[in-house]
N, C-alpha and C. Protein backbone atom coordinates (compact mmCIF):
# COMPACT_ATOMS: atom_id res chain seq x y z
N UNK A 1 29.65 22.20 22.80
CA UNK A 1 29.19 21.26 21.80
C UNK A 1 27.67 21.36 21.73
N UNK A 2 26.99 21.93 20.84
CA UNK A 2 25.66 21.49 20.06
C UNK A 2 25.34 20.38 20.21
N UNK A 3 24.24 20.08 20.76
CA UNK A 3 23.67 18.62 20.55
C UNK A 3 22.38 18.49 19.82
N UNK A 4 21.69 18.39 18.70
CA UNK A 4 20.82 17.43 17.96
C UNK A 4 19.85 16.64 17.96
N UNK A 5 18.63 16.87 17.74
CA UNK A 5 18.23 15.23 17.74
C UNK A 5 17.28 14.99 16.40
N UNK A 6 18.09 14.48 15.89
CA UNK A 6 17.41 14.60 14.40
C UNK A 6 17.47 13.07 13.60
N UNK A 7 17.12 13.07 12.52
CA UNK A 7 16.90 11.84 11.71
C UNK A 7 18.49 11.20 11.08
N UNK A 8 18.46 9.79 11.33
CA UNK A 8 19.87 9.11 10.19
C UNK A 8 19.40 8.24 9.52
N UNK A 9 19.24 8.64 8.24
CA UNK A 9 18.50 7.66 7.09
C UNK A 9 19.54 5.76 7.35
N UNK A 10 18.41 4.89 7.45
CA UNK A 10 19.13 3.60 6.79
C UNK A 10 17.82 3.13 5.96
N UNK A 11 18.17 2.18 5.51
CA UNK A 11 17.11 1.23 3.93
C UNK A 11 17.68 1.51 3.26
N UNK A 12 17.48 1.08 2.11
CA UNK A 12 17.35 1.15 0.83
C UNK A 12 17.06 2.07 0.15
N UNK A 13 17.03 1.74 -1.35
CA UNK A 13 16.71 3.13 -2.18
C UNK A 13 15.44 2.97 -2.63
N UNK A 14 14.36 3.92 -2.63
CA UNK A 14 12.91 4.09 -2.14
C UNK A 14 12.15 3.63 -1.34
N UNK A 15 13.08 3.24 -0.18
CA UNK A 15 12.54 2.51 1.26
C UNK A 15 13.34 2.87 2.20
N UNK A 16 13.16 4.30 2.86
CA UNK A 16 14.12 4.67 3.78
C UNK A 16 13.37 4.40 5.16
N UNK A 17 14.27 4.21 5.86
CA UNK A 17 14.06 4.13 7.28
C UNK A 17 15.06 4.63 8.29
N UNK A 18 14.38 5.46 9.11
CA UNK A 18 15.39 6.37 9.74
C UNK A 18 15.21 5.84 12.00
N UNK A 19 16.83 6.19 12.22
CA UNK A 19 17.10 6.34 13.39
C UNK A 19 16.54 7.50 13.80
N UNK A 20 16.34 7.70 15.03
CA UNK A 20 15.98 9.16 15.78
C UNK A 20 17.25 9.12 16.32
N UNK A 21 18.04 10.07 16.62
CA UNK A 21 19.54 9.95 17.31
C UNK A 21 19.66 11.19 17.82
N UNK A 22 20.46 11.32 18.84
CA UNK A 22 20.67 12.54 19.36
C UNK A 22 22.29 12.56 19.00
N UNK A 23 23.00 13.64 18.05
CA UNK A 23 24.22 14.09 17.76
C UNK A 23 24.97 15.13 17.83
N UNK A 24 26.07 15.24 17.79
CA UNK A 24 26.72 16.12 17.66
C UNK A 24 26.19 17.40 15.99
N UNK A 25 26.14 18.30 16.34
CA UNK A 25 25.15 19.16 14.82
C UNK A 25 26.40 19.29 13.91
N UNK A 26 27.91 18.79 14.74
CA UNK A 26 28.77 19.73 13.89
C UNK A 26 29.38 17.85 12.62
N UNK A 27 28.64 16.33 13.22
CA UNK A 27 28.83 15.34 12.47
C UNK A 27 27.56 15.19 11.31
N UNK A 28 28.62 14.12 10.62
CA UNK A 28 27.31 14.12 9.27
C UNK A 28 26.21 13.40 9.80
N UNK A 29 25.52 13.62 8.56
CA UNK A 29 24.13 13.22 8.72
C UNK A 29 24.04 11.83 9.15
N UNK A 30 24.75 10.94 8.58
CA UNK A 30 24.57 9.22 8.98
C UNK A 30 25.64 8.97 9.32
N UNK A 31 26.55 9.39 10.10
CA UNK A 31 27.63 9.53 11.01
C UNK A 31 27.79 9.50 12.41
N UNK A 32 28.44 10.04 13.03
CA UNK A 32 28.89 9.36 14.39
C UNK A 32 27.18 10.05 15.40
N UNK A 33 26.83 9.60 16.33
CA UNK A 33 25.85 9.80 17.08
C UNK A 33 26.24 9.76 18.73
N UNK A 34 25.82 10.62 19.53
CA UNK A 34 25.60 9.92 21.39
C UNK A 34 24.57 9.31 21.18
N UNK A 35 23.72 8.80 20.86
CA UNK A 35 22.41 7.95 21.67
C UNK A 35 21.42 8.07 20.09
N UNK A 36 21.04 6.28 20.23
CA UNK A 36 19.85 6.23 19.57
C UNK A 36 18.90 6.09 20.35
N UNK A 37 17.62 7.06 20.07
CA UNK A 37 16.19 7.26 20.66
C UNK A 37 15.52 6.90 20.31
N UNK A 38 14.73 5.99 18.81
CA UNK A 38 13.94 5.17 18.51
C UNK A 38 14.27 5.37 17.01
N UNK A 39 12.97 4.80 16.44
CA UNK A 39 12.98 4.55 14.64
C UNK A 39 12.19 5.32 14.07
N UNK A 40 11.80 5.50 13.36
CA UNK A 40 10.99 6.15 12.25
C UNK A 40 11.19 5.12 10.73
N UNK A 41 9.49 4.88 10.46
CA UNK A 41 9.45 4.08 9.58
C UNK A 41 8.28 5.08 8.20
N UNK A 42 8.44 5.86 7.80
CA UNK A 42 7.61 6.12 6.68
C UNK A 42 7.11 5.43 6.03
N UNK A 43 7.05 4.35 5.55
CA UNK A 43 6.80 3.32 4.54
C UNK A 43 5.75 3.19 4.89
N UNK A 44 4.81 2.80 6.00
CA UNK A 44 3.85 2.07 6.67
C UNK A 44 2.73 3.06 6.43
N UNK A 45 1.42 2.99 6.78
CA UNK A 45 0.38 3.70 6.32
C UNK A 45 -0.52 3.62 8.17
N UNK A 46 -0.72 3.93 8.90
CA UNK A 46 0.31 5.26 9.37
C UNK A 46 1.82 5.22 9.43
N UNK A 47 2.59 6.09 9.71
CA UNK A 47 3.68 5.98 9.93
C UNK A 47 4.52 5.36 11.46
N UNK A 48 5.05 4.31 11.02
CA UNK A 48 5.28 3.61 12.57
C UNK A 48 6.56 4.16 13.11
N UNK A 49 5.92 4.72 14.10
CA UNK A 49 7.49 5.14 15.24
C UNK A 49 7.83 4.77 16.83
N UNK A 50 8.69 4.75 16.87
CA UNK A 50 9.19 3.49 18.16
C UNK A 50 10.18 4.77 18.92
N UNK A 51 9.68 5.11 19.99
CA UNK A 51 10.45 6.06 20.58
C UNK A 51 10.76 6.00 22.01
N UNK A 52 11.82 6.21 22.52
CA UNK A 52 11.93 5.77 23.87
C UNK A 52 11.54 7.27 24.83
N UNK A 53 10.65 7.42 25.00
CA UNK A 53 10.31 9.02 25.70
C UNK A 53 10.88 9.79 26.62
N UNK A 54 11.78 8.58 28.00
CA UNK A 54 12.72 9.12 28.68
C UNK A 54 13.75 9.81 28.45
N UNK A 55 14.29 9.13 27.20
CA UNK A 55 15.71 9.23 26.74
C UNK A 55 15.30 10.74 25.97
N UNK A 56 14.44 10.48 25.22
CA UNK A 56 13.99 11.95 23.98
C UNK A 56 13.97 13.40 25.19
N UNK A 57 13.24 12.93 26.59
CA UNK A 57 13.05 13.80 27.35
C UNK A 57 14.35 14.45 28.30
N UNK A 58 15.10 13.35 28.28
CA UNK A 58 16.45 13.92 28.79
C UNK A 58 17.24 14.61 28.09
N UNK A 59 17.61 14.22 27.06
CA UNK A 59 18.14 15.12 26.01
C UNK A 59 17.58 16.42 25.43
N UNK A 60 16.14 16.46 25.62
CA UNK A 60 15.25 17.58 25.87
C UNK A 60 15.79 18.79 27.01
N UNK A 61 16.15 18.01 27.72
CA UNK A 61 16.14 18.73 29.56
C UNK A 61 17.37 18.90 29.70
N UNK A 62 18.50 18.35 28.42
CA UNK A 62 20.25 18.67 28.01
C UNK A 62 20.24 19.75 27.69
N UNK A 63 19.01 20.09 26.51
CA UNK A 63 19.56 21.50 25.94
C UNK A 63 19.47 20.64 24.45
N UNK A 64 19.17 19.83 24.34
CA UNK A 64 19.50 19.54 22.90
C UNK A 64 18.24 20.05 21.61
N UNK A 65 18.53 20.19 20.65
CA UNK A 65 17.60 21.51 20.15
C UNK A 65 17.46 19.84 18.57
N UNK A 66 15.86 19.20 18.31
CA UNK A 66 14.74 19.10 17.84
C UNK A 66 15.08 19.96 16.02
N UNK A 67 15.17 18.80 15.25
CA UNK A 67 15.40 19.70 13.47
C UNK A 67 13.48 19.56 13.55
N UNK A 68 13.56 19.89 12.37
CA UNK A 68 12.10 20.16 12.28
C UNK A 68 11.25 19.00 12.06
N UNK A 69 11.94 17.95 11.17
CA UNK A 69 11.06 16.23 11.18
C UNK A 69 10.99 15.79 12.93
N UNK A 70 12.29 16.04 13.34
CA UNK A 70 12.42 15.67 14.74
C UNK A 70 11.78 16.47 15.99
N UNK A 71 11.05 17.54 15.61
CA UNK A 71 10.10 18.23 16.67
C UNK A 71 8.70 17.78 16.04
N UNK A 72 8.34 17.20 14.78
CA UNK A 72 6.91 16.87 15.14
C UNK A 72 6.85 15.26 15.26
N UNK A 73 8.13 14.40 14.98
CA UNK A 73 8.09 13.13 15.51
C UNK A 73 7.84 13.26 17.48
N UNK A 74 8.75 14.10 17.63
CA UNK A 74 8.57 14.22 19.26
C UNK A 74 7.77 14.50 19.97
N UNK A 75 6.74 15.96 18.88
CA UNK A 75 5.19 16.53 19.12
C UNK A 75 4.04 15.40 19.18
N UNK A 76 4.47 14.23 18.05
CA UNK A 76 3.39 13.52 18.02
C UNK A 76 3.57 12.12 19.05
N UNK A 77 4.79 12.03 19.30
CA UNK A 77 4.66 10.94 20.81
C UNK A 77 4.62 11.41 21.69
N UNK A 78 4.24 12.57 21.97
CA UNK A 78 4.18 13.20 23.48
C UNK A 78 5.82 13.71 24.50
N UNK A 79 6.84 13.56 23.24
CA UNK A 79 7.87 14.06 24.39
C UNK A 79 7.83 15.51 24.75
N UNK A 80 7.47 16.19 23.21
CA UNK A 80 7.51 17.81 23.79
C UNK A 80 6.52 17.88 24.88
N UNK A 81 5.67 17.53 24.90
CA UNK A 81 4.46 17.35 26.30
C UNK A 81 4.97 17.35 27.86
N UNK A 82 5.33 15.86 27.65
CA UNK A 82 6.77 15.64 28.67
C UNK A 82 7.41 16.82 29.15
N UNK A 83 8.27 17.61 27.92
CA UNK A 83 9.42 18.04 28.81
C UNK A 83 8.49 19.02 29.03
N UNK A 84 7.72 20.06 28.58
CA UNK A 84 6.73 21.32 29.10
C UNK A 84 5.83 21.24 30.41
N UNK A 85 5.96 19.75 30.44
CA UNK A 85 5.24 19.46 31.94
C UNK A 85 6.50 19.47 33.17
N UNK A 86 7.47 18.77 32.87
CA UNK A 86 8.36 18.83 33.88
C UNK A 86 8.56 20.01 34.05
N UNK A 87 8.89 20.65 33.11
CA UNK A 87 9.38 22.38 33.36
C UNK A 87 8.08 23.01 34.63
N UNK A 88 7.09 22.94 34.52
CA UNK A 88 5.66 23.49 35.19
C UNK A 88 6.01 22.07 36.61
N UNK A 89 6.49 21.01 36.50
CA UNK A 89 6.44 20.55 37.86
C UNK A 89 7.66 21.53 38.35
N UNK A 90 8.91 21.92 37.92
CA UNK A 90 10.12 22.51 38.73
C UNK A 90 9.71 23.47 38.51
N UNK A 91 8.58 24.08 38.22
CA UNK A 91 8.14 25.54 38.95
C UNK A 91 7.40 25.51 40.22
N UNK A 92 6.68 24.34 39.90
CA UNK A 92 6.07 23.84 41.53
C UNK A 92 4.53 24.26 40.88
N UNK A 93 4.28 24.39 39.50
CA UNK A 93 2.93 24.85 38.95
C UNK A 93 2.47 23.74 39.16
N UNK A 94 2.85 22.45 38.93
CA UNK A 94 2.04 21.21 39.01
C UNK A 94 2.48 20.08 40.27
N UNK A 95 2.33 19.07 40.43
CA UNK A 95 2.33 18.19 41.20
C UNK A 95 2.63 16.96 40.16
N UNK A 96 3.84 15.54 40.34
CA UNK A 96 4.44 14.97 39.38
C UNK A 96 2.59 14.30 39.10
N UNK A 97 2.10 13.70 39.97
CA UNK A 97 0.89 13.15 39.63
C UNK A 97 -0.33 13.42 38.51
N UNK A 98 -0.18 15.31 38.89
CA UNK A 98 -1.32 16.00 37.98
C UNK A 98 -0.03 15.94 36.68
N UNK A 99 0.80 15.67 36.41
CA UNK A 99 1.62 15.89 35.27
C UNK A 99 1.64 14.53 34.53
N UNK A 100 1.38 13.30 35.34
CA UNK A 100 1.41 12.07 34.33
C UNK A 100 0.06 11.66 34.53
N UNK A 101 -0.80 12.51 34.70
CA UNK A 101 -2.20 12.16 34.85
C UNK A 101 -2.58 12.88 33.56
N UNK A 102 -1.93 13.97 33.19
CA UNK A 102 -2.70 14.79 31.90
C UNK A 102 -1.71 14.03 30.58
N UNK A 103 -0.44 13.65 30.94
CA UNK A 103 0.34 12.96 29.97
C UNK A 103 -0.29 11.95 29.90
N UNK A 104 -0.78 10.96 30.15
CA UNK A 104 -1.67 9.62 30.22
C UNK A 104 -2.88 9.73 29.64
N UNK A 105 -3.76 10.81 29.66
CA UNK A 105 -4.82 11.36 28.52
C UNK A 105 -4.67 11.48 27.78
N UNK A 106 -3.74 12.22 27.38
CA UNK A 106 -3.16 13.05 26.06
C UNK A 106 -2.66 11.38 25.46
N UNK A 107 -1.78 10.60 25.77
CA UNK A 107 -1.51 9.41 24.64
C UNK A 107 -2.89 8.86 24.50
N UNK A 108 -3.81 8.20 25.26
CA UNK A 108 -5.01 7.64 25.25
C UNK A 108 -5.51 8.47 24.34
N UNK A 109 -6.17 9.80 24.42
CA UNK A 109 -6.34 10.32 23.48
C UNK A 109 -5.83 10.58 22.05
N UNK A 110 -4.59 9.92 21.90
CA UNK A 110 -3.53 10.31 20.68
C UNK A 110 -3.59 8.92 19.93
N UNK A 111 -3.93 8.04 21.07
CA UNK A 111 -3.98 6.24 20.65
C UNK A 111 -5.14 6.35 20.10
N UNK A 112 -6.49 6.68 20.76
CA UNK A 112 -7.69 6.39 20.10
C UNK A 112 -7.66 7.22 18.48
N UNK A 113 -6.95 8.24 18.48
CA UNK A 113 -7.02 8.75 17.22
C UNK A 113 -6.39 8.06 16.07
N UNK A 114 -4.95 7.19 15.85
CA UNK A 114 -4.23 6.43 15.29
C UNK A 114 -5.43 5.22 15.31
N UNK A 115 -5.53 4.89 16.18
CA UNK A 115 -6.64 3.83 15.76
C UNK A 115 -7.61 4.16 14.83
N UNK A 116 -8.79 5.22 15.43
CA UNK A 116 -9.39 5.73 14.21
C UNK A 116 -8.98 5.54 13.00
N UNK A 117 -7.61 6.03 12.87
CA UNK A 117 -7.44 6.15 11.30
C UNK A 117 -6.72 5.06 10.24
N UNK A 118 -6.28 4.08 11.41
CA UNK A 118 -6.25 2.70 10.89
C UNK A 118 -7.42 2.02 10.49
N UNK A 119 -8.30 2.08 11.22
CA UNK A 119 -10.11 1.48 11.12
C UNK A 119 -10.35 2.28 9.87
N UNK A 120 -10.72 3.25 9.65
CA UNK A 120 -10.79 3.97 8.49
C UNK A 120 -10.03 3.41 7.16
N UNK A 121 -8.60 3.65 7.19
CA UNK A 121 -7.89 3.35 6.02
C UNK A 121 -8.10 1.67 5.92
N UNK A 122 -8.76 0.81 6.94
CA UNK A 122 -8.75 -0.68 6.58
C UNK A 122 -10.40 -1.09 6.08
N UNK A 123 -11.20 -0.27 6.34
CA UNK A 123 -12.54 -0.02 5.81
C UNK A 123 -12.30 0.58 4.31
N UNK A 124 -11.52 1.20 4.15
CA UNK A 124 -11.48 1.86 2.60
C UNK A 124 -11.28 0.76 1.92
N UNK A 125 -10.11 -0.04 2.70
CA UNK A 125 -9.46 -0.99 1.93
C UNK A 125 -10.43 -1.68 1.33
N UNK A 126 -11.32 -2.48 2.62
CA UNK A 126 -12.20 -3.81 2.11
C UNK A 126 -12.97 -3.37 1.28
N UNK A 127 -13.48 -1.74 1.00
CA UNK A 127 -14.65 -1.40 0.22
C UNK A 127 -14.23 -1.50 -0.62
N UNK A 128 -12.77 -1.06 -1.09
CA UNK A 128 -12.46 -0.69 -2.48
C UNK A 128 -11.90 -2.43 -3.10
N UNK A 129 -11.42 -2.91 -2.32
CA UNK A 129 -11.65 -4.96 -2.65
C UNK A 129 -13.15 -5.48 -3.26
N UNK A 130 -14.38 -5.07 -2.38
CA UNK A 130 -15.13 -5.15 -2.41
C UNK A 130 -15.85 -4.86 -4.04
N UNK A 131 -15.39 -3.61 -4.24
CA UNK A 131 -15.64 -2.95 -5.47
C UNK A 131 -14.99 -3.84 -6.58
N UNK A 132 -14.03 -3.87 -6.62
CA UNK A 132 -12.97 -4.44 -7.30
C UNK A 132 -13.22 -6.23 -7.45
N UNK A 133 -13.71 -6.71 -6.55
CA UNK A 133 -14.26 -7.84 -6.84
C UNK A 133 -15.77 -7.86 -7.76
N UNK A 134 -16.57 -7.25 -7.33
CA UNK A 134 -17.81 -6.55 -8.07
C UNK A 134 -17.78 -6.59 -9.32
N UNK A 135 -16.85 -6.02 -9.64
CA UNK A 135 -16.49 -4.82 -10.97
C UNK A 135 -15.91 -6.37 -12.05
N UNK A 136 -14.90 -7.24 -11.65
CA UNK A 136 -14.52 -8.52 -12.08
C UNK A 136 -15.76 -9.01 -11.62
N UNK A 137 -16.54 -9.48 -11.71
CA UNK A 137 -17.57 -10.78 -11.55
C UNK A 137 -18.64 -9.84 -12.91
N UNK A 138 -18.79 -8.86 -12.59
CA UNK A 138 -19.80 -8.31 -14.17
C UNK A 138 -18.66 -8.60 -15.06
N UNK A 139 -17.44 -8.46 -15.34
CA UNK A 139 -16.93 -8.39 -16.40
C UNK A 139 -16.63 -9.58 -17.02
N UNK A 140 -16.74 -11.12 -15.98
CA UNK A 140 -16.44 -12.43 -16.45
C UNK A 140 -18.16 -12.83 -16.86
N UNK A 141 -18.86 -12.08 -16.37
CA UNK A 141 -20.43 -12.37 -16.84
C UNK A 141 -20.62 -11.92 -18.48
N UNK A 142 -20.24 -10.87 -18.48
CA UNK A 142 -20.59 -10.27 -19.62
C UNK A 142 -19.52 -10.62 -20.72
N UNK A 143 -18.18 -11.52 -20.89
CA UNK A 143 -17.03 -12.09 -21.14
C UNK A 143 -18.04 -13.62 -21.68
N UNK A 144 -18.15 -14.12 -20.50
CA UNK A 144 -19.50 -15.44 -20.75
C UNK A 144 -20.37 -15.16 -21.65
N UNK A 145 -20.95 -14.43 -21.30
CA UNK A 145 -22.30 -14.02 -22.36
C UNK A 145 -21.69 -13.92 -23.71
N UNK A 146 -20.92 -12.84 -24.20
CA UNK A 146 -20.05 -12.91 -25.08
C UNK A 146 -19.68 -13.63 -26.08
N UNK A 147 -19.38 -14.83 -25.18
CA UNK A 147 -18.38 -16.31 -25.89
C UNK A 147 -19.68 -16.89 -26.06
N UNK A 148 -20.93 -17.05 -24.98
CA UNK A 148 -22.16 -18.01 -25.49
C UNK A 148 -22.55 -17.58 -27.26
N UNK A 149 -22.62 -16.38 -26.84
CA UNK A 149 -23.76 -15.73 -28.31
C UNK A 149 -22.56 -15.89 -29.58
N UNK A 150 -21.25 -15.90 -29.40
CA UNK A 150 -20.20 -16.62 -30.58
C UNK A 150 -20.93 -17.57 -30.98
N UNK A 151 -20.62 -18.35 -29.80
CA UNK A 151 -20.44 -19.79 -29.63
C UNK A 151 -21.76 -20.44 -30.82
N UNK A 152 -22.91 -19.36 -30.27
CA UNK A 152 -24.54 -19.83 -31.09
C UNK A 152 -24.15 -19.29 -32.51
N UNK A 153 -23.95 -18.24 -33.07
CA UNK A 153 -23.72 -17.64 -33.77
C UNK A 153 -22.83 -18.77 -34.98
N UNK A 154 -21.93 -18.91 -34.43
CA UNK A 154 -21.27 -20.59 -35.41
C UNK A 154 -21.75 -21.66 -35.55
N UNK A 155 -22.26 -21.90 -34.38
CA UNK A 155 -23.51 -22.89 -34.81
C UNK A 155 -24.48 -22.68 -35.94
N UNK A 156 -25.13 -21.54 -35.95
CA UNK A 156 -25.85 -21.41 -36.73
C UNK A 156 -25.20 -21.20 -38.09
N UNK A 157 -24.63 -20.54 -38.24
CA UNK A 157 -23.53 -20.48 -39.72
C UNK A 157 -23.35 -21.82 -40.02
N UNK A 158 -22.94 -22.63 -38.85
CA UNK A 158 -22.50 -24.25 -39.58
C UNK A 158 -23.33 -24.60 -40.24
N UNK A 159 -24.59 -24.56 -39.32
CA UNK A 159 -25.72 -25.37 -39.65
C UNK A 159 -26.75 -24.46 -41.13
N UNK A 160 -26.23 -23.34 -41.20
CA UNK A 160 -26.41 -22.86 -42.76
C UNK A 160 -25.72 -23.57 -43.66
N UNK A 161 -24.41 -23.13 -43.93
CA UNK A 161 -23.59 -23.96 -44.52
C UNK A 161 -23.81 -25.38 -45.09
N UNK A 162 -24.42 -26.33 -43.71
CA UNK A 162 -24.40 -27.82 -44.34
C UNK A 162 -25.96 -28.00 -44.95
N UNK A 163 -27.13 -27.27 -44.97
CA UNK A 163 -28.01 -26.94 -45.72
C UNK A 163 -27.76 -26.87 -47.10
N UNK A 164 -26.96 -25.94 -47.03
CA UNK A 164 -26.61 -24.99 -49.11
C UNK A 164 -25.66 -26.12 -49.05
N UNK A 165 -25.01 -26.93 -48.43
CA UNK A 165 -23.99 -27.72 -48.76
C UNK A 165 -24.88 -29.24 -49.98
N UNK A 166 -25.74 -29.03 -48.89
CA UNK A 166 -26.81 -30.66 -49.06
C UNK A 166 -27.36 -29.96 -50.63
N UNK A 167 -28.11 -28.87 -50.35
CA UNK A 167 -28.73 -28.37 -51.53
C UNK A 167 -28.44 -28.61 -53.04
N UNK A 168 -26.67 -28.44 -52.81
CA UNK A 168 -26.12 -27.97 -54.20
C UNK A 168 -25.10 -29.17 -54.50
N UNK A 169 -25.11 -30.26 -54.39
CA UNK A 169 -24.36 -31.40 -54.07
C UNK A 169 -24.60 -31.90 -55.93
N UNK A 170 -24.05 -31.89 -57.00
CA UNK A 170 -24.00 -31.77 -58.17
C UNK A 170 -24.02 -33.15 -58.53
N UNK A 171 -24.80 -33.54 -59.43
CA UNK A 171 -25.47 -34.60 -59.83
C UNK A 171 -24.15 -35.58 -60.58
N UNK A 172 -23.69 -36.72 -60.44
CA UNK A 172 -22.61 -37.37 -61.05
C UNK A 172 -22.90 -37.62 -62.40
N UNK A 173 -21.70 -37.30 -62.74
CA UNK A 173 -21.79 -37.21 -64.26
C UNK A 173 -20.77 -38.38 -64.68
N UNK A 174 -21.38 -39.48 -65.61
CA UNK A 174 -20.87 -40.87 -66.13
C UNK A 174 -19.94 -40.44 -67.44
N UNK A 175 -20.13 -38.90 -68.11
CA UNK A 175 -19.78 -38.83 -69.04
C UNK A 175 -17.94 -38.94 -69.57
N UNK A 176 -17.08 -38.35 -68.12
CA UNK A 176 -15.81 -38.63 -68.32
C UNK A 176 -15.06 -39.84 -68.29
N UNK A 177 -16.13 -40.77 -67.57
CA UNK A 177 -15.75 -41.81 -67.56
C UNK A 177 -15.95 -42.95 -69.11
N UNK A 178 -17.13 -42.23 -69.66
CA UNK A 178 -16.85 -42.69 -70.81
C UNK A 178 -16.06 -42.36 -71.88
N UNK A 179 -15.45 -41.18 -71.70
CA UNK A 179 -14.12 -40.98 -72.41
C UNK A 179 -12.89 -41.25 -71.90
N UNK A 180 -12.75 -42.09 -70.94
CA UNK A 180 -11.80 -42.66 -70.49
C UNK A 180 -12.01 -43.66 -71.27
N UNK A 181 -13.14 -44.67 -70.97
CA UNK A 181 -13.18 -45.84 -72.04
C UNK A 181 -12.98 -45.82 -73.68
N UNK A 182 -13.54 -44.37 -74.31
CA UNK A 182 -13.38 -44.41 -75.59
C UNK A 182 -11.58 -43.94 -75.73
N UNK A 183 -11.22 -43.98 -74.92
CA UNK A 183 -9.33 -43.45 -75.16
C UNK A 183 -8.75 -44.84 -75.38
N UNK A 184 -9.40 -45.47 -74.46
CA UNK A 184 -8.43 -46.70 -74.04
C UNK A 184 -8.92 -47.16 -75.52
N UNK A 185 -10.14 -47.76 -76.02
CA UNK A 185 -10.60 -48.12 -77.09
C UNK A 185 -9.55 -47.98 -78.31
N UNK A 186 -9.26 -46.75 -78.25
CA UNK A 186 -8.72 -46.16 -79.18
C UNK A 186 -7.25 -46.51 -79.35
N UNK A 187 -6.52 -46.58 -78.27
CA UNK A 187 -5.54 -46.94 -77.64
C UNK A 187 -4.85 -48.41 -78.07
């Protein structure tokens, strides 16, 4: 029997989230499994993965053969590390100590880098907020300004208007009213 350790999609549809599982190669893809080994979350900005390293490393040290998402999920938590070190302790090349002494760097070193690039992508963030707030405060200024110089602009038209209004105000004329009286007269 082939053993596996590769990805089993669960989520939703454009929100997948996957098991790490170690399987049989000859079951389906989201089908029967021996052992779940952690998660894999793509969605997240880095990508969050939850891996149990013993378990990844035993099944490593089974014979179980890594698809290709599943050798650099494993590359990047340190199991392939793991099992290449044990192999060099059962040669007697290393000592278990000098082997979780250089594995213990290597994550510290792998942590400070994920950090880095969280600090980074959360600095982009605030700048580009930053910007984006900026960018809205000129545009409600210049929106203001806008509506003021209307705002004067009708004023002044009004205040034309009731000028030529006053100007041209047509002198009353008594004359229809005296042909009202000469009707009735007549009448």
């Amino acid at each position: 029997m082939s053993v596996k350790i590769r990805l089993q999609r669960h989520g939703k549809k454009q929100k997948p989230f996957y098991w790490i599982v170690a399987a049989d190669a000859r079951a389906k893809r989201d089908g029967r499994f021996l052992e779940k080994l952690g998660t894999y979350n793509p969605n997240t900005n880095p990508a969050t993965i939850d891996l149990n390293l013993d378990k990844a490393v035993q099944w490593l040290h089974n014979g179980a053969q890594p698809t290709d998402t599943a050798r650099a999920i494993l590359s990047y938590k340190g199991a392939l590390l793991k099992h290449h070190l044990d192999g060099g302790i059962r040669k007697g090349a290393l000592t278990q100590e000098q082997a979780d002494a250089k594995l213990a760097a290597w994550i510290e070193e792998k942590a400070g880098k994920v950090d880095a690039k969280k600090d980074g992508l959360s600095k982009k963030q605030a700048e580009a907020k930053a910007k984006a707030l900026k960018a809205e405060v000129a545009a409600n200024e210049k929106r203001a300004n806008a509506a003021a110089e209307a705002a004067k602009a009708l004023e002044a038209e009004a205040a034309a208007e009731e000028e030529v209004a006053v100007e041209e105000t047509p002198a009353v004329e008594e004359a229809p009213a005296t042909d009202e009286a000469s009707e009735q007269t007549e009448a």
